[in-house]
C-alpha atoms as a PDB file:
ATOM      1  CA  UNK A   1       0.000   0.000   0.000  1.00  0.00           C
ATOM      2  CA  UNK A   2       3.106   2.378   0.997  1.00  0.00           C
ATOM      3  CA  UNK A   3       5.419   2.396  -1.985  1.00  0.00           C
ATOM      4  CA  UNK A   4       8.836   4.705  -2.141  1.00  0.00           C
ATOM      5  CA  UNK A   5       7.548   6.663  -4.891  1.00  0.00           C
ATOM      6  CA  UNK A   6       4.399   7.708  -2.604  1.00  0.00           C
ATOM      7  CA  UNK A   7       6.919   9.209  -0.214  1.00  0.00           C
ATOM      8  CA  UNK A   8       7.891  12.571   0.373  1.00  0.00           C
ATOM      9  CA  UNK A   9      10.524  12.933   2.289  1.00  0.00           C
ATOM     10  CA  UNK A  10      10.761  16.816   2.534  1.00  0.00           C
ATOM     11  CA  UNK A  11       7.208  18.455   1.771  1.00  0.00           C
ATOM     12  CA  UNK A  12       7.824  21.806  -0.227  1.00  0.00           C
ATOM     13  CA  UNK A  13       4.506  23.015   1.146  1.00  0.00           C
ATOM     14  CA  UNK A  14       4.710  24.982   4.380  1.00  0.00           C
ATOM     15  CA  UNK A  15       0.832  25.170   4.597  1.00  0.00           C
ATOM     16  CA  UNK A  16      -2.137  22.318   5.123  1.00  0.00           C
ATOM     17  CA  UNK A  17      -4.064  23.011   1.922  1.00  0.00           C
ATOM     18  CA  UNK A  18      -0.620  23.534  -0.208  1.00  0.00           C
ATOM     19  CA  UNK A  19       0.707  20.266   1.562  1.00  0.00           C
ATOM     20  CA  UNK A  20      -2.366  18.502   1.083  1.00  0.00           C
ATOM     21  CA  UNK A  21      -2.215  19.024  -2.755  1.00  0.00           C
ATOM     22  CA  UNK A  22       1.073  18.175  -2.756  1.00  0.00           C
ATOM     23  CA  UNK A  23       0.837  14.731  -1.315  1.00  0.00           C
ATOM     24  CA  UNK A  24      -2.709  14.296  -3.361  1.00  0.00           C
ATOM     25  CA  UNK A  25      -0.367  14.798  -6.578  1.00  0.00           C
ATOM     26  CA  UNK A  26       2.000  12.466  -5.529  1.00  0.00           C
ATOM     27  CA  UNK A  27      -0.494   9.461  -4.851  1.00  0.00           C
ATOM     28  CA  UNK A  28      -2.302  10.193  -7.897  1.00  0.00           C
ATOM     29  CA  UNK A  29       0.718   9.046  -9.302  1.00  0.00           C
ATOM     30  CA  UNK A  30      -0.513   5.390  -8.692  1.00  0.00           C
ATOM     31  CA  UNK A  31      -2.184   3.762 -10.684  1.00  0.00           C
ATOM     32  CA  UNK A  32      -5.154   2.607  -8.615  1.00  0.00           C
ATOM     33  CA  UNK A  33      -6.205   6.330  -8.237  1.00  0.00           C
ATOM     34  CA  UNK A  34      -7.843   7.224 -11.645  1.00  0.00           C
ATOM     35  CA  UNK A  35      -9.060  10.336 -10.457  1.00  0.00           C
ATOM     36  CA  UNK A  36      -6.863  12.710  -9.064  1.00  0.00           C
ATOM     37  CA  UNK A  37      -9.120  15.949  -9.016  1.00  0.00           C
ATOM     38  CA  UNK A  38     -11.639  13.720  -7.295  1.00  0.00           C
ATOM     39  CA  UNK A  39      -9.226  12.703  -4.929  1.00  0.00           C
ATOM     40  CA  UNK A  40      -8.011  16.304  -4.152  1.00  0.00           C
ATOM     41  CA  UNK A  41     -11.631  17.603  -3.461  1.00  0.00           C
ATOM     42  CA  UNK A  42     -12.231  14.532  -0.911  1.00  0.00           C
ATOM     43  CA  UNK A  43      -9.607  15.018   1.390  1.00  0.00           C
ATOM     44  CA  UNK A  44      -9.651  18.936   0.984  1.00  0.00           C
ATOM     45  CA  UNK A  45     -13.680  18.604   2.073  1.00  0.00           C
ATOM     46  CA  UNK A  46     -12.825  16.221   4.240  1.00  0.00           C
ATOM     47  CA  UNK A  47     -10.444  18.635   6.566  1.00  0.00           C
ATOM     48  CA  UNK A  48     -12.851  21.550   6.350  1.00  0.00           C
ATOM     49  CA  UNK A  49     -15.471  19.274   8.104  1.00  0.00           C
ATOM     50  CA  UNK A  50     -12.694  18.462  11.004  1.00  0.00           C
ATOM     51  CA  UNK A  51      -9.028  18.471  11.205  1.00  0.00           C
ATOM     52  CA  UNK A  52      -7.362  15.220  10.715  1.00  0.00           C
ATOM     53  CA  UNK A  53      -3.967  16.577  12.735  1.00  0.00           C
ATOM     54  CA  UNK A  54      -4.624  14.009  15.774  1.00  0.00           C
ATOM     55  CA  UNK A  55      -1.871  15.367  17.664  1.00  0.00           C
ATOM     56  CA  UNK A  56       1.527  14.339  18.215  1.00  0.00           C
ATOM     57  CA  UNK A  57       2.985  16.197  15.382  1.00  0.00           C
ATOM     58  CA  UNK A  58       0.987  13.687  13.099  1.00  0.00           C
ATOM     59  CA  UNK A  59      -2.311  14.108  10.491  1.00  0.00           C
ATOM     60  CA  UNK A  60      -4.151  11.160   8.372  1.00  0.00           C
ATOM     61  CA  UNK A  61      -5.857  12.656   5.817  1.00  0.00           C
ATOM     62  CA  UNK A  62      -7.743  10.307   4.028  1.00  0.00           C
ATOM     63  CA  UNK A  63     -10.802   9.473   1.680  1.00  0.00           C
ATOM     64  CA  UNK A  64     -12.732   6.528   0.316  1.00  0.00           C
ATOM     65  CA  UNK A  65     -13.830   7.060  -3.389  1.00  0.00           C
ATOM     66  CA  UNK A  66     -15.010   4.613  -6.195  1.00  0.00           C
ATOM     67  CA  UNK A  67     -12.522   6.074  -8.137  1.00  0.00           C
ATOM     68  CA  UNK A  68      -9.337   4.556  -6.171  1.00  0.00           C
ATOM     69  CA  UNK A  69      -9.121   1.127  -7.502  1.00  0.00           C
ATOM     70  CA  UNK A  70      -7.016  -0.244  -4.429  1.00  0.00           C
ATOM     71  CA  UNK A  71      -5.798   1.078  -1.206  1.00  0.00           C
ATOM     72  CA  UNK A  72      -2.935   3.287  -1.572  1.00  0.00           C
ATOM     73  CA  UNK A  73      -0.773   5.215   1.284  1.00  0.00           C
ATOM     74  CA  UNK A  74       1.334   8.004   1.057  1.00  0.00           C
ATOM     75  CA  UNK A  75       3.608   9.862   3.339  1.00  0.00           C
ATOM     76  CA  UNK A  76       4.968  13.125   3.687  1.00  0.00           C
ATOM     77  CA  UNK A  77       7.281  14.517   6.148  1.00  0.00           C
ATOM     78  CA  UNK A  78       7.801  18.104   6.694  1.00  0.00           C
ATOM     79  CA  UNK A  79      11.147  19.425   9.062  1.00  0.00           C
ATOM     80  CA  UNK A  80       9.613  22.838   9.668  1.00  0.00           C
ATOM     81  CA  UNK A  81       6.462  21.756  10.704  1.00  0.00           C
ATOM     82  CA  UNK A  82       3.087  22.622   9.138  1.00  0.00           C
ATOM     83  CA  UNK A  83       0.517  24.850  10.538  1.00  0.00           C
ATOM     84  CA  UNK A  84      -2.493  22.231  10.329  1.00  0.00           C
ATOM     85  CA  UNK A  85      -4.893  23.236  12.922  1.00  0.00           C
ATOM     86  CA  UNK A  86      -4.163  19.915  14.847  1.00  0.00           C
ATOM     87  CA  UNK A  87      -6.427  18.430  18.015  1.00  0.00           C
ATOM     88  CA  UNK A  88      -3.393  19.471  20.138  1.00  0.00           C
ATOM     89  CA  UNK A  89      -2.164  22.771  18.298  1.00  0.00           C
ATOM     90  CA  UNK A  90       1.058  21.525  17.239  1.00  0.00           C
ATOM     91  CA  UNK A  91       2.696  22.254  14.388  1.00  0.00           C
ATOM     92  CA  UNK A  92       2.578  18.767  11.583  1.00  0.00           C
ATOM     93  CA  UNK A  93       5.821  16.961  10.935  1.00  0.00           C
ATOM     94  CA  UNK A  94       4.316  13.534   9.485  1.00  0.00           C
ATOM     95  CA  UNK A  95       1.249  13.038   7.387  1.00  0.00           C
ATOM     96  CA  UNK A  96       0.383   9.995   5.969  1.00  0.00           C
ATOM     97  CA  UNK A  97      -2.720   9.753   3.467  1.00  0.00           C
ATOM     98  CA  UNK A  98      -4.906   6.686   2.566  1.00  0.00           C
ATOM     99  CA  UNK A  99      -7.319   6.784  -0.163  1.00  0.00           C
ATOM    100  CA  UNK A 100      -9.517   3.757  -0.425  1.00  0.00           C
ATOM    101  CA  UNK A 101     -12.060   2.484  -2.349  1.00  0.00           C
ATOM    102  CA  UNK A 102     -15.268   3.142  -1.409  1.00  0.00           C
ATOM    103  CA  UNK A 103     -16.660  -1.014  -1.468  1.00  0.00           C
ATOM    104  CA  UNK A 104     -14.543  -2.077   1.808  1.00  0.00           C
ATOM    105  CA  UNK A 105     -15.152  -0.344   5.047  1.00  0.00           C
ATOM    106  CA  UNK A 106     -13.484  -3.199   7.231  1.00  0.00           C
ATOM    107  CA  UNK A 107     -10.379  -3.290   5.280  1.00  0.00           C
ATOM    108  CA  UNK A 108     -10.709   0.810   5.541  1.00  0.00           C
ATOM    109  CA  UNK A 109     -11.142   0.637   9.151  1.00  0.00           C
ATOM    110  CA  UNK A 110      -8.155  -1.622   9.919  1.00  0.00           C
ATOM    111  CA  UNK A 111      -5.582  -0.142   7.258  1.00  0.00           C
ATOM    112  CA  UNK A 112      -6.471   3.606   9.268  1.00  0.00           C
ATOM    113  CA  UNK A 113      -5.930   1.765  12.453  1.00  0.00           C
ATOM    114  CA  UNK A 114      -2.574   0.271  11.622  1.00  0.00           C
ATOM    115  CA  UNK A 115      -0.823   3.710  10.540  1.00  0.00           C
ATOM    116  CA  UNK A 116      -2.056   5.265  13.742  1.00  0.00           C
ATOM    117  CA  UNK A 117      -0.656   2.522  16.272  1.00  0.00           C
ATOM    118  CA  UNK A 118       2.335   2.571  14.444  1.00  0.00           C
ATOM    119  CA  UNK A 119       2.002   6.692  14.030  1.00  0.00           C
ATOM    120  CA  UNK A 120       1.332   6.889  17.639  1.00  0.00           C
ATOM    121  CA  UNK A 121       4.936   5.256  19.174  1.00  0.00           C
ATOM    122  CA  UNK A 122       7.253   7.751  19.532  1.00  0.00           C
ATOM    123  CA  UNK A 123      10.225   5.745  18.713  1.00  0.00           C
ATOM    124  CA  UNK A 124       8.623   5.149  15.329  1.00  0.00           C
ATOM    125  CA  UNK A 125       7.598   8.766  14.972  1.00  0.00           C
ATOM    126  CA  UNK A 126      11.522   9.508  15.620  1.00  0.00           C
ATOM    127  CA  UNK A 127      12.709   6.797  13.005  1.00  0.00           C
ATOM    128  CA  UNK A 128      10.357   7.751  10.731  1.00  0.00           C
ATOM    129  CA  UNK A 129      11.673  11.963  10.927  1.00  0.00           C
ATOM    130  CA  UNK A 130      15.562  10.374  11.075  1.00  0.00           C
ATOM    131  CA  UNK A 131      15.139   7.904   7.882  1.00  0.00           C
ATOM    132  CA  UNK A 132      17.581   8.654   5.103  1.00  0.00           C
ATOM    133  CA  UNK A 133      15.519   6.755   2.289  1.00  0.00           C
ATOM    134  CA  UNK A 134      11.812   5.568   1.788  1.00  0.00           C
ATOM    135  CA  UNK A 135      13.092   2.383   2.429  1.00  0.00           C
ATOM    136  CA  UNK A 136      13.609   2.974   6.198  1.00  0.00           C
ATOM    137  CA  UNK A 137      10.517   4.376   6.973  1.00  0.00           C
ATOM    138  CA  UNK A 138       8.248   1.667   4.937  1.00  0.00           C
ATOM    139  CA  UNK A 139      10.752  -0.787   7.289  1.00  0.00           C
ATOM    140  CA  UNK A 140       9.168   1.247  10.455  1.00  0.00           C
ATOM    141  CA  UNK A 141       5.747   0.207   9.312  1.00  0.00           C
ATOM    142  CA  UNK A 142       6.457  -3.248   8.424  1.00  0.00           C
ATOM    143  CA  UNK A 143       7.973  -3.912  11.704  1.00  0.00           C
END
């Protein structure tokens, strides 16, 4: 679901909506999103109904469409920190997206589940910011 291609490892962006088309882009990249636009307008409506910045310098954006084909992840990490009106007012540092198709809530349920336990250690929080390549952080999720 996480490939190193979906992984930014220094978001340009320095604001939510910027950084949220950014990482949109970069997962419509895959070829199991065949809608890009409709993609974009999901997650963007999505955050204007409530922030997905749970706290802990983290955010899941994410959206289930019949357009996505399969699930597909993507991660961004920003060193300055983004400005993403978060549950706890911090500033974002790692945001990882999951579009979905819209036909499988309990896979849906379970794959947002997963990032956030692993999301919500510290120690893979600090891997994660201190990887040198994609490689390392998909390695944090896989273990």
């Amino acid at each position: 679901m996480l490939s190193p291609a979906r992984i930014i490892m220094n978001l340009e962006s320095t604001g939510k909506r910027d950084a949220l088309i950014e990482i949109v882009e970069n997962l419509g990249k895959s070829e199991a999103v065949t809608d890009v636009e409709a993609l974009k307008k999901a997650i963007l409506e999505r955050e204007e109904i409530m922030s997905t910045g749970v706290g802990l310098t983290i955010a899941a954006p994410h959206a289930k469409l019949a357009s996505v084909k399969a699930f597909t992840l993507g991660l961004a990490r920003s060193t300055k920190g983004i400005d993403y009106d978060s549950l706890d007012g911090q500033p974002v540092r790692i945001i990882v997206t999951i579009a979905a198709p819209d036909n499988d809530q309990n896979t849906y349920l379970r794959v947002l589940a997963a990032v956030m336990h692993v999301l919500r250690n510290e120690d893979n929080r600090k891997a994660i910011s201190a990887a040198s390549t994609p490689e390392a952080i998909i390695t944090v999720f896989k273990g």
